[in-house]
Protein backbone atom coordinates (compact mmCIF):
# COMPACT_ATOMS: atom_id res chain seq x y z
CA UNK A 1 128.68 81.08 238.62
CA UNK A 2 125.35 79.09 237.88
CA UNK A 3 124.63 81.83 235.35
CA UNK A 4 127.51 81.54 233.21
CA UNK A 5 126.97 78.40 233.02
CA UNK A 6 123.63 78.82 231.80
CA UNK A 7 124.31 81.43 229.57
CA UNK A 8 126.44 79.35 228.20
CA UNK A 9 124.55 76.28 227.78
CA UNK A 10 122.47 78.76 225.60
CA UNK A 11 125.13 80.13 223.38
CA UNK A 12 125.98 76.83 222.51
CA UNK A 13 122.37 75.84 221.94
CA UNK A 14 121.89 78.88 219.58
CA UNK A 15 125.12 78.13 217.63
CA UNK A 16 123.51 74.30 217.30
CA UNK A 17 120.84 75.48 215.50
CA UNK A 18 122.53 77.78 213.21
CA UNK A 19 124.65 74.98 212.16
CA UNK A 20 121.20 72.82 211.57
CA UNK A 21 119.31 75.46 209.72
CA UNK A 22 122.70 75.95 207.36
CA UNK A 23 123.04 72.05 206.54
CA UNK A 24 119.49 72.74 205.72
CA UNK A 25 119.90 75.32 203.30
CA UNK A 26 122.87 73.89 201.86
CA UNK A 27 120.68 70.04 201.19
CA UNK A 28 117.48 72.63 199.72
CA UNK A 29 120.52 74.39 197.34
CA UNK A 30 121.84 70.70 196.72
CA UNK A 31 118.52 69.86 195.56
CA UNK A 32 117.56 72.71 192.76
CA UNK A 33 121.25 72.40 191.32
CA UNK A 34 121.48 68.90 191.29
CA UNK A 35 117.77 68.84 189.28
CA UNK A 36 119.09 72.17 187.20
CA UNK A 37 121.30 70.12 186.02
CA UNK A 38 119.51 67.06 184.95
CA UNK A 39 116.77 69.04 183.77
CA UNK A 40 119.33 70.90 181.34
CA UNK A 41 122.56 69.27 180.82
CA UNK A 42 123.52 70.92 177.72
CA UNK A 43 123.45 73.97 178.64
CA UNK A 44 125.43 73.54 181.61
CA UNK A 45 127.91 71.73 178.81
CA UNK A 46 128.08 74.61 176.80
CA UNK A 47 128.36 77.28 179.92
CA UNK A 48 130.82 75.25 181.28
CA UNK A 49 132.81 74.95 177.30
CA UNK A 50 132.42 78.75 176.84
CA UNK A 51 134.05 79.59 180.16
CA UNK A 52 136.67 77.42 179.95
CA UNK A 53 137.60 78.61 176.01
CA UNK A 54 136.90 81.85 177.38
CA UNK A 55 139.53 81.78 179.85
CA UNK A 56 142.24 80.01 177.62
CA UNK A 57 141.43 82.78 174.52
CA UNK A 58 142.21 85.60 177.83
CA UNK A 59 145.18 83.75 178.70
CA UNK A 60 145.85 84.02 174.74
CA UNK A 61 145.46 87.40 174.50
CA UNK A 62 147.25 88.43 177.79
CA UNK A 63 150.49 86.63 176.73
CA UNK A 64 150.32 88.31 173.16
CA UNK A 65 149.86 91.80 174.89
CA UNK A 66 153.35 90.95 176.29
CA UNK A 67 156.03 91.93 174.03
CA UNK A 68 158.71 89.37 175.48
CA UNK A 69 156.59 86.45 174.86
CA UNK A 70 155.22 87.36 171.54
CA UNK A 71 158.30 88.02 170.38
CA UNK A 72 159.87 84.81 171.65
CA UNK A 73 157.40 82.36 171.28
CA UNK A 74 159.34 79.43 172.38
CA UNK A 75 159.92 81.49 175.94
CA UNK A 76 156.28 80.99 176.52
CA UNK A 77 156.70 76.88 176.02
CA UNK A 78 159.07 77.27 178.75
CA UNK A 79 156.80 79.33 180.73
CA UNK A 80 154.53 77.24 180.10
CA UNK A 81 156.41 73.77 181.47
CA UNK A 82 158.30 75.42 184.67
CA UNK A 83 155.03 76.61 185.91
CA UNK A 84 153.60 73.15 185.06
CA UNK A 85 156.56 71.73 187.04
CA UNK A 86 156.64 73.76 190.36
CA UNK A 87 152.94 73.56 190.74
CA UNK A 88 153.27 69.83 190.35
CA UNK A 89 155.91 69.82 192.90
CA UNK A 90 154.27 72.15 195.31
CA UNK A 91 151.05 69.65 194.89
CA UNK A 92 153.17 66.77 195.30
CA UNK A 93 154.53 68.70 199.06
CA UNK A 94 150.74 69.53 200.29
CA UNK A 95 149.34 66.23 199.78
């Protein structure tokens, strides 16, 4: 019974540290992003612009691919505002 309880006491001590060394490497990652950033904000601006535009022009072309919705352009407003609504909604339920 003693050695259970040792073994354990020595799990749990092993798991300790892993959790130390990994707030460790998460402050040293903290660190080199956090001075990437002030070091070169513009580009981060302009990574962060071109993914975003990049992702709307997809969306763009995705929708035009679709016959319904380029054919019926005002369908894709509506689209457009019910998923805007129920995601709201579902939002406004999880919080």
């Amino acid at each position: 019974m003693n050695t259970i309880q040792e073994q354990r006491k020595r799990v749990e001590d092993e798991l300790h540290k892993l959790e130390n060394m990994g707030g460790d490497l998460t402050e040293k990652a903290k660190g080199f992003r956090d001075s990437a950033f002030t070091r070169f904000p513009v580009i981060f601006v302009f990574m962060s612009t071109f993914g975003l535009v990049a992702t709307l022009y997809g969306f763009e072309k995705v929708i035009d691919d679709i016959q319904f919705f380029s054919e019926n352009p005002k369908m894709v407003l509506v689209a457009g505002v019910v998923t805007l609504a129920l995601t709201g909604s579902l939002f406004k339920k999880l919080t």
